[in-house]
PDB file of N, CA and C in Angstrom:
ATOM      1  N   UNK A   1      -9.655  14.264  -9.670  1.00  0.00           N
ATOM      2  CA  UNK A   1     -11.047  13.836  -9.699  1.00  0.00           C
ATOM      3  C   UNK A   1     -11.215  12.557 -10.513  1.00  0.00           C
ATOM      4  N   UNK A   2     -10.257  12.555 -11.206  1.00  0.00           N
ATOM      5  CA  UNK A   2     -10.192  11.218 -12.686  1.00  0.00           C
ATOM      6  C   UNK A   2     -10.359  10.153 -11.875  1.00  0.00           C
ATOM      7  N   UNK A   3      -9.126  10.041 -10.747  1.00  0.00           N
ATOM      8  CA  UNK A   3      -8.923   8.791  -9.891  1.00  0.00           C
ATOM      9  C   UNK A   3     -10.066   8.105  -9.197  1.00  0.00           C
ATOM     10  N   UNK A   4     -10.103   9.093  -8.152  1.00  0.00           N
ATOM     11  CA  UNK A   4     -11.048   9.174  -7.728  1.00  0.00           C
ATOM     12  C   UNK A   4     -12.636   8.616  -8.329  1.00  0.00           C
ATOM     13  N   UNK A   5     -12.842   9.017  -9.677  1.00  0.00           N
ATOM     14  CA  UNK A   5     -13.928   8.224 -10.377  1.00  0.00           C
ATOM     15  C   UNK A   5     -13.449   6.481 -10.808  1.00  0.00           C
ATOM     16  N   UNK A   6     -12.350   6.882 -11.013  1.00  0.00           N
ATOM     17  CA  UNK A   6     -11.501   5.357 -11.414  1.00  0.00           C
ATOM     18  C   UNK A   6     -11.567   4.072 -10.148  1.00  0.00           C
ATOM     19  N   UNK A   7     -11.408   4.906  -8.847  1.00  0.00           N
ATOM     20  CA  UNK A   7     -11.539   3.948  -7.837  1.00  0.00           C
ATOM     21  C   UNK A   7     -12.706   3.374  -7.590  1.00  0.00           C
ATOM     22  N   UNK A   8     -13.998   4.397  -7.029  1.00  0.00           N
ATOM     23  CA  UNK A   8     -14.775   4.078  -7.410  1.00  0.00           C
ATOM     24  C   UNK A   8     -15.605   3.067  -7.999  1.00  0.00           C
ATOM     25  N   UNK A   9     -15.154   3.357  -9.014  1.00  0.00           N
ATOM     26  CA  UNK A   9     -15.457   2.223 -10.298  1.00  0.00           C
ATOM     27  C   UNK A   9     -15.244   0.934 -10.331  1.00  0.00           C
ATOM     28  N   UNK A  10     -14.014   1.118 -10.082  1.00  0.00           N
ATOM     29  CA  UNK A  10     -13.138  -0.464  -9.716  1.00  0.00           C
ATOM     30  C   UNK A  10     -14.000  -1.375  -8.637  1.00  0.00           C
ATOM     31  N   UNK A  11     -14.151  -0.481  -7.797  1.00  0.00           N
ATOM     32  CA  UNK A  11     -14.892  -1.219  -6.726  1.00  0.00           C
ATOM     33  C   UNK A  11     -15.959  -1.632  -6.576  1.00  0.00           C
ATOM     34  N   UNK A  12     -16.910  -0.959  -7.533  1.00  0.00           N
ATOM     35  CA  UNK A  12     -18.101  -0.941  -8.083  1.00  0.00           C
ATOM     36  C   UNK A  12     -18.276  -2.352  -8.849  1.00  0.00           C
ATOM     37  N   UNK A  13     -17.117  -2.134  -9.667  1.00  0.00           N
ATOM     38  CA  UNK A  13     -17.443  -3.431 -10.491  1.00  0.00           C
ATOM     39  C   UNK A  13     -17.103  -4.509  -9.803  1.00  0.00           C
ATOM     40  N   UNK A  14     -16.230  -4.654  -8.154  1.00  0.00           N
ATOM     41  CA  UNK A  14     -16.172  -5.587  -8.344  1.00  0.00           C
ATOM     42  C   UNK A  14     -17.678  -6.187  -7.073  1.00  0.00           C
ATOM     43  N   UNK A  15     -17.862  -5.570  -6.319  1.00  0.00           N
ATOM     44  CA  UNK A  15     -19.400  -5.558  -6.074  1.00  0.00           C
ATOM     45  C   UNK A  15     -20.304  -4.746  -6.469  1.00  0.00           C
ATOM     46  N   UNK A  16     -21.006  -5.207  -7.696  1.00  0.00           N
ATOM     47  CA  UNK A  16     -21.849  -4.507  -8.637  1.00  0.00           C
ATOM     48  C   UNK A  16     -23.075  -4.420  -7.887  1.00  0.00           C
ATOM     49  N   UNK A  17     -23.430  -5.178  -7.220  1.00  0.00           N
ATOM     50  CA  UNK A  17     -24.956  -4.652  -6.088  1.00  0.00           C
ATOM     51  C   UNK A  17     -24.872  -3.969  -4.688  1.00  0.00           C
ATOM     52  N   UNK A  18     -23.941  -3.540  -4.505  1.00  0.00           N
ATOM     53  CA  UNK A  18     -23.465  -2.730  -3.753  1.00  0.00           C
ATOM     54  C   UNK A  18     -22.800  -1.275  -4.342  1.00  0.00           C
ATOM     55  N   UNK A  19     -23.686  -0.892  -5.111  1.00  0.00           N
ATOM     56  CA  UNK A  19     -22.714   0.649  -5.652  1.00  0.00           C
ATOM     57  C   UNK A  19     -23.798   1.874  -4.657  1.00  0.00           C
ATOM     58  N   UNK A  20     -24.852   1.871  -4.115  1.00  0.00           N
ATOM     59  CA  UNK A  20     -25.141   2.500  -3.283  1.00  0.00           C
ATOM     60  C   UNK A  20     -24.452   2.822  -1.909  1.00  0.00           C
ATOM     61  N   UNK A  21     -24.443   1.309  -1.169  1.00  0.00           N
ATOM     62  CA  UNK A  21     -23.003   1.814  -0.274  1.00  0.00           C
ATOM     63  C   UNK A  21     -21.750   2.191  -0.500  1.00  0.00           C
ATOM     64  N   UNK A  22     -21.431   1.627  -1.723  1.00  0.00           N
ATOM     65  CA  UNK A  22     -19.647   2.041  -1.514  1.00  0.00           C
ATOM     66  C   UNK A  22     -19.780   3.521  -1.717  1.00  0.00           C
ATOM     67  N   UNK A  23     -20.797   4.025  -2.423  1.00  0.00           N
ATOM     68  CA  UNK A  23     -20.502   5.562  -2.454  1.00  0.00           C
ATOM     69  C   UNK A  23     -20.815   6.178  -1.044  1.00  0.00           C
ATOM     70  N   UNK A  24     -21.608   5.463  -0.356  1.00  0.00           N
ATOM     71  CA  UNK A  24     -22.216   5.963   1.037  1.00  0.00           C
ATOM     72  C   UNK A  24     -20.637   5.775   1.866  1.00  0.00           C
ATOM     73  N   UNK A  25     -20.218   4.862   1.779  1.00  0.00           N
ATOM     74  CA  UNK A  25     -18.731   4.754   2.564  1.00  0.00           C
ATOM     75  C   UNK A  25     -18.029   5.569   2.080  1.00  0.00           C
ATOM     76  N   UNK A  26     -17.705   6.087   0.552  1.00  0.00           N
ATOM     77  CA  UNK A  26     -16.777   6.749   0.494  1.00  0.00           C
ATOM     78  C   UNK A  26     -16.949   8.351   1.133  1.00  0.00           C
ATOM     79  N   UNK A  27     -17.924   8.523   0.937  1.00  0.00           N
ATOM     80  CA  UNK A  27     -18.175   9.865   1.164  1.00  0.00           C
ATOM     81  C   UNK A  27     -18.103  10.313   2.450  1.00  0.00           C
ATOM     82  N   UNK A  28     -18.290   9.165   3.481  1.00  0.00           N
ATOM     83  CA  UNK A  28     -18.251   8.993   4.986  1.00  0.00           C
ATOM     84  C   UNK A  28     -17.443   8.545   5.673  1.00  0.00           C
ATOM     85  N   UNK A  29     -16.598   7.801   5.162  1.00  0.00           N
ATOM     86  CA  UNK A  29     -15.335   7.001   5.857  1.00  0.00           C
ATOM     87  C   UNK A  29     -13.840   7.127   5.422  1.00  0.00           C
ATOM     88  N   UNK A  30     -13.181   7.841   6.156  1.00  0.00           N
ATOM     89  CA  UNK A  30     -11.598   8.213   5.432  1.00  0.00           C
ATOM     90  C   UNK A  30     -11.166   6.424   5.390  1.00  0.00           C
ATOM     91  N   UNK A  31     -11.294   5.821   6.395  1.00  0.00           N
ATOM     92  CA  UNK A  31     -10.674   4.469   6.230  1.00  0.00           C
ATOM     93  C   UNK A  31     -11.528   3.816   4.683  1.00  0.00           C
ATOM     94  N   UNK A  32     -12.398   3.817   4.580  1.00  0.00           N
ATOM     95  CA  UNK A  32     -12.915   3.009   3.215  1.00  0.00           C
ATOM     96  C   UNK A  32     -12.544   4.045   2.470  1.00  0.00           C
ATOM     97  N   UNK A  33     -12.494   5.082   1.720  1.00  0.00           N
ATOM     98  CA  UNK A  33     -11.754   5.536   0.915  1.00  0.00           C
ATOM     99  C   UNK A  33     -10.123   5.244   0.916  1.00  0.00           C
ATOM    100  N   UNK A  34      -9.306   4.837   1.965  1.00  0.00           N
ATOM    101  CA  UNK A  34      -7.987   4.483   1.636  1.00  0.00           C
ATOM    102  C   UNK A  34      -7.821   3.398   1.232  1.00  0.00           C
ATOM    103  N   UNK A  35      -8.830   2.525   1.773  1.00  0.00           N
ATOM    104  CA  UNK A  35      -8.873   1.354   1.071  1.00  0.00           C
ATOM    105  C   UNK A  35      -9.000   1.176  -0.355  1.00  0.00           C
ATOM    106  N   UNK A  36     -10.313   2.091  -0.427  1.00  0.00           N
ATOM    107  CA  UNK A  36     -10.274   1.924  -1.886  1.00  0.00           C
ATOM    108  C   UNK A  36      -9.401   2.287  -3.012  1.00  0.00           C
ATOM    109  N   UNK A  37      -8.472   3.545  -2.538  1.00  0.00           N
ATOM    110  CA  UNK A  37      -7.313   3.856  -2.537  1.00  0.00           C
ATOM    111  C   UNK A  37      -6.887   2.496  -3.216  1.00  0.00           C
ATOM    112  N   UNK A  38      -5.984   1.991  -2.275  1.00  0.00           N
ATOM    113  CA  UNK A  38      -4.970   0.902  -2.493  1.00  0.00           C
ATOM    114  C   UNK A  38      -5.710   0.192  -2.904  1.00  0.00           C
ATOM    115  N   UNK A  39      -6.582  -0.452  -3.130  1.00  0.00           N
ATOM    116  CA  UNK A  39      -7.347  -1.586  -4.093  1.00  0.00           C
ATOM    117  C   UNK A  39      -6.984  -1.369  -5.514  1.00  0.00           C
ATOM    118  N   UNK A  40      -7.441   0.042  -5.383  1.00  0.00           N
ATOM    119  CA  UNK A  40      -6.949   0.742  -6.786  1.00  0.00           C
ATOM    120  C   UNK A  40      -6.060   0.654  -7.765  1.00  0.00           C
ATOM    121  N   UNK A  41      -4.820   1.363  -6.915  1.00  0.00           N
ATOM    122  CA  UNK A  41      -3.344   1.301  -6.814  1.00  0.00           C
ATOM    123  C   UNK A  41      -3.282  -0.389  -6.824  1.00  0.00           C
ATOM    124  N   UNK A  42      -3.582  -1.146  -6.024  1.00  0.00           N
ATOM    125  CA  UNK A  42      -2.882  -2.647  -5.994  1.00  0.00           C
ATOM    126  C   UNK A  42      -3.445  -3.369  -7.837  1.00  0.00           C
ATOM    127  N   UNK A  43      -4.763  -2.754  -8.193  1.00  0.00           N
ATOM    128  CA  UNK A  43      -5.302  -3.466  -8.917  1.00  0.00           C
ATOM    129  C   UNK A  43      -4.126  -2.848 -10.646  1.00  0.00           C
ATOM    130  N   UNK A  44      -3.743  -1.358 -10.243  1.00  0.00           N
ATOM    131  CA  UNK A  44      -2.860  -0.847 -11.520  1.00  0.00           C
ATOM    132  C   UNK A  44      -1.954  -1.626 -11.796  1.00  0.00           C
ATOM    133  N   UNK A  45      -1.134  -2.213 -10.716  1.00  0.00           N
ATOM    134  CA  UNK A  45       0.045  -2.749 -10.434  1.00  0.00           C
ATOM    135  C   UNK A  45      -0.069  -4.039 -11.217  1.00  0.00           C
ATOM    136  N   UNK A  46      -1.387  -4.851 -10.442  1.00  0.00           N
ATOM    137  CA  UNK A  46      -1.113  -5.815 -11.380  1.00  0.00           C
ATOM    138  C   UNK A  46      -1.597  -6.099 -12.997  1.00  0.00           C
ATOM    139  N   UNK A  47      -2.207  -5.217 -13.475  1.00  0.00           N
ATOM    140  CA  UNK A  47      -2.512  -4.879 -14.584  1.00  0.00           C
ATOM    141  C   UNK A  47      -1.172  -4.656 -15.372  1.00  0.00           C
ATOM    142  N   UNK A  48      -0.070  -3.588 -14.820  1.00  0.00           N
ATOM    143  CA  UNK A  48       0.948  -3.417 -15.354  1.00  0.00           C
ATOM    144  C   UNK A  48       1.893  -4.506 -15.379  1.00  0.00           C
ATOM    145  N   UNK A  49       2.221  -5.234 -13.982  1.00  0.00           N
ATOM    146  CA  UNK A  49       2.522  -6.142 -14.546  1.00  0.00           C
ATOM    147  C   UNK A  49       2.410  -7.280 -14.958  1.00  0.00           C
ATOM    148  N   UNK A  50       1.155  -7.750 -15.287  1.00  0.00           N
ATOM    149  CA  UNK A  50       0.384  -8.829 -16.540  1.00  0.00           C
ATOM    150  C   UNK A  50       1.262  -8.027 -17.924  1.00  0.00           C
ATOM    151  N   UNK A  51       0.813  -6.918 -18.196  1.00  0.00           N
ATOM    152  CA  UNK A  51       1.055  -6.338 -19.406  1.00  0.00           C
ATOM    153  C   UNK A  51       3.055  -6.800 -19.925  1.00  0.00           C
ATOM    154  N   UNK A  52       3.904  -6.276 -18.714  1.00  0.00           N
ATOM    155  CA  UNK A  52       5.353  -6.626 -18.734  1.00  0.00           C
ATOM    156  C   UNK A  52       5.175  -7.972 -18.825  1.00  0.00           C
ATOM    157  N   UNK A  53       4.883  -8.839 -18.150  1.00  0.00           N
ATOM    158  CA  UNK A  53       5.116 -10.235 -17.925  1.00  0.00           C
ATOM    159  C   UNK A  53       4.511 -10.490 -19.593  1.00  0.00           C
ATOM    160  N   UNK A  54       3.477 -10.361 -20.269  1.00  0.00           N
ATOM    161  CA  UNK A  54       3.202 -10.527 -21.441  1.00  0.00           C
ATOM    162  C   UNK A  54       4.253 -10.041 -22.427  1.00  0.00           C
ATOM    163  N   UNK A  55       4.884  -9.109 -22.226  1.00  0.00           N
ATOM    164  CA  UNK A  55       6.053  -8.714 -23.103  1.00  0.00           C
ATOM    165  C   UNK A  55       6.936  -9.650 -23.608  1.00  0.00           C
ATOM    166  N   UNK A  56       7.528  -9.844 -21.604  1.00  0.00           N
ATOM    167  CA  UNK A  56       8.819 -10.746 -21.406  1.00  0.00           C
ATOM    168  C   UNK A  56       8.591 -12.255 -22.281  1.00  0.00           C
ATOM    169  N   UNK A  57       7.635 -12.157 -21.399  1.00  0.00           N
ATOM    170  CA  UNK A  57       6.828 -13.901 -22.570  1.00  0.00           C
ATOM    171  C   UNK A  57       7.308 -13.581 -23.928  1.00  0.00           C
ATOM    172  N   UNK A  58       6.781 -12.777 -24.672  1.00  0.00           N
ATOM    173  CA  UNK A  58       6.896 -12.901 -26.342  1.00  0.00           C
ATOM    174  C   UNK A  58       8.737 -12.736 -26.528  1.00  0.00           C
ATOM    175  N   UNK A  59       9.059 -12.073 -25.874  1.00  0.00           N
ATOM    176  CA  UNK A  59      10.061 -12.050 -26.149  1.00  0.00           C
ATOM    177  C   UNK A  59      11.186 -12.814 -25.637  1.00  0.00           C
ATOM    178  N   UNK A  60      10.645 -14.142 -24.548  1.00  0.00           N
ATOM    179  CA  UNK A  60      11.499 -15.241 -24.477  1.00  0.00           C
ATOM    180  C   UNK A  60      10.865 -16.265 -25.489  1.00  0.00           C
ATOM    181  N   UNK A  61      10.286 -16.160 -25.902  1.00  0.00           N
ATOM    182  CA  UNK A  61       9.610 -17.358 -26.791  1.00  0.00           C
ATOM    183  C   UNK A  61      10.325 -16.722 -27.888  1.00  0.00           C
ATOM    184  N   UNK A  62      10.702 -15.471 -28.612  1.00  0.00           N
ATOM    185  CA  UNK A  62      11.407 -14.827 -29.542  1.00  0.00           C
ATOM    186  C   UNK A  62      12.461 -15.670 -29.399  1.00  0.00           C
ATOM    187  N   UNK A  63      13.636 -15.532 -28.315  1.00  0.00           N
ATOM    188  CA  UNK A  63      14.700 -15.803 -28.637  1.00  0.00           C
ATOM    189  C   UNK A  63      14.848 -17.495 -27.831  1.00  0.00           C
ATOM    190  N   UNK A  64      13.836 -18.343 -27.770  1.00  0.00           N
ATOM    191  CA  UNK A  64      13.912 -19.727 -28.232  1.00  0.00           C
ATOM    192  C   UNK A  64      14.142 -20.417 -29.370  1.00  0.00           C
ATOM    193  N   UNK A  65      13.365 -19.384 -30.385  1.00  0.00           N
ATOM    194  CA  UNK A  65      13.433 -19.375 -31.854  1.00  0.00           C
ATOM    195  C   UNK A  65      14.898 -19.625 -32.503  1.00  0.00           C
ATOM    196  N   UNK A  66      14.927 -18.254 -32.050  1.00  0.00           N
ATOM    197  CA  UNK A  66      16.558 -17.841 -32.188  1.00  0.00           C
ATOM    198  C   UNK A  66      17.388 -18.171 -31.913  1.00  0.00           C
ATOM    199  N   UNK A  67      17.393 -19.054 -30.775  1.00  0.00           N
ATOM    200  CA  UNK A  67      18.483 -20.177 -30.189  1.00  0.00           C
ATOM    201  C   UNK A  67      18.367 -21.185 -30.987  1.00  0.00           C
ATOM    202  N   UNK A  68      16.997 -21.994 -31.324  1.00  0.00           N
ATOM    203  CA  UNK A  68      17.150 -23.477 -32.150  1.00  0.00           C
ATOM    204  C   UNK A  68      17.457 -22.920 -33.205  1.00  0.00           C
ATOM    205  N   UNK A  69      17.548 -21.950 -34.431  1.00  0.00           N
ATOM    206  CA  UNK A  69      18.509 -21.566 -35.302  1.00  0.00           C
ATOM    207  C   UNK A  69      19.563 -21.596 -35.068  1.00  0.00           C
ATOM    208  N   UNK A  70      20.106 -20.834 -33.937  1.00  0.00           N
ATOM    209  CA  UNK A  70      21.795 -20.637 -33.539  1.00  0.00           C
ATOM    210  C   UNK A  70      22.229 -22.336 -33.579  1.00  0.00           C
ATOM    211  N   UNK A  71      21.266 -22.924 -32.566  1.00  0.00           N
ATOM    212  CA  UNK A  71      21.805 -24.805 -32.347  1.00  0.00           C
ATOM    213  C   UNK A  71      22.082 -25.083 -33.510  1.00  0.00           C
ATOM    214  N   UNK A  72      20.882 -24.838 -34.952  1.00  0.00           N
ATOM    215  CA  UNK A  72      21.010 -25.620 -35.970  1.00  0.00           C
ATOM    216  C   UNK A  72      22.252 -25.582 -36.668  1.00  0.00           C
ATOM    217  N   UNK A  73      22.631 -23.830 -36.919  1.00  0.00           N
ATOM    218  CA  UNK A  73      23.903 -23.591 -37.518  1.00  0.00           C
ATOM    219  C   UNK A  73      25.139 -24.047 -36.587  1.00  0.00           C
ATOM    220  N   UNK A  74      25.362 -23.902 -35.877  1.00  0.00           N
ATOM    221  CA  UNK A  74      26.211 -24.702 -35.214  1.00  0.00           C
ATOM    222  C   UNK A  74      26.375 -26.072 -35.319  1.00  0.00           C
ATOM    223  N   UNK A  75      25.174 -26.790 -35.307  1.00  0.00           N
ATOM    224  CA  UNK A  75      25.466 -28.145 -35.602  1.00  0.00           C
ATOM    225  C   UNK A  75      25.625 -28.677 -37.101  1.00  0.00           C
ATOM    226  N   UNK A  76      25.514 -27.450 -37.813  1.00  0.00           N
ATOM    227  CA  UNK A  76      25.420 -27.879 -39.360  1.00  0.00           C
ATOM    228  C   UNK A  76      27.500 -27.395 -39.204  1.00  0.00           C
ATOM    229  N   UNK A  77      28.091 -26.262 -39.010  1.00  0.00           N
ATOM    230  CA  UNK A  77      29.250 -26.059 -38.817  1.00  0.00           C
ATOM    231  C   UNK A  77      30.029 -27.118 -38.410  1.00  0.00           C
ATOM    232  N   UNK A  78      29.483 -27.926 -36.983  1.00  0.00           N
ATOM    233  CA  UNK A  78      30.399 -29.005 -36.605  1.00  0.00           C
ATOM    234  C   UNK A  78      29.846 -30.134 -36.893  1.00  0.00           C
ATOM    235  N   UNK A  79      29.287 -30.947 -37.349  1.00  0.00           N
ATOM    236  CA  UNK A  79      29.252 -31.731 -38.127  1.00  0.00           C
ATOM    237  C   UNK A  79      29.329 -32.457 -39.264  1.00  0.00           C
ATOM    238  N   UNK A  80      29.500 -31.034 -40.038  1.00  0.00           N
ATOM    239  CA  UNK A  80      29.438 -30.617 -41.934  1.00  0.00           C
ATOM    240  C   UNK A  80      31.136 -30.856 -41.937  1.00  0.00           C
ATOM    241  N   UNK A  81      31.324 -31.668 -42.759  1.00  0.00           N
ATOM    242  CA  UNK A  81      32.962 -31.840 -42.918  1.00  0.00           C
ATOM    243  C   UNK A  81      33.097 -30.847 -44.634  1.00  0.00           C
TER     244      UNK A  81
END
């Protein structure tokens, strides 16, 4: 039932003057409920991966860091007589 309110919703918000029909469709139309379905589902997906892709980010910008250290000591090693 959670989902189901979750889809809904989603769809709601994204035509906010239309929340009278979409409930009139859902309640009446197996095809607009699958849709809304996968809108759903498509909209988790990319939520999740914004969230990963935000990870990966911090943590290639982490080890950029960590590389121009590695460069520095290295170049302090071969250059340092």
């Amino acid at each position: 039932m959670e989902s189901l309110n979750q889809q809904l919703k989603i769809v709601k918000q994204k035509f906010p003057n239309q929340a009278d029909r979409i409930e009139e469709l859902y309640e009446s139309d197996e095809d607009f409920r699958t849709l809304c379905f996968d809108y759903f589902t498509c909209m988790q997906y990319l939520q999740n991966f914004k969230k990963e892709s935000s990870e990966k980010q911090e943590s290639l910008e982490e080890y950029k860091g960590i590389r121009q250290e590695l460069e520095k000591e290295l170049h302090e090693f071969i250059f340092t007589e």
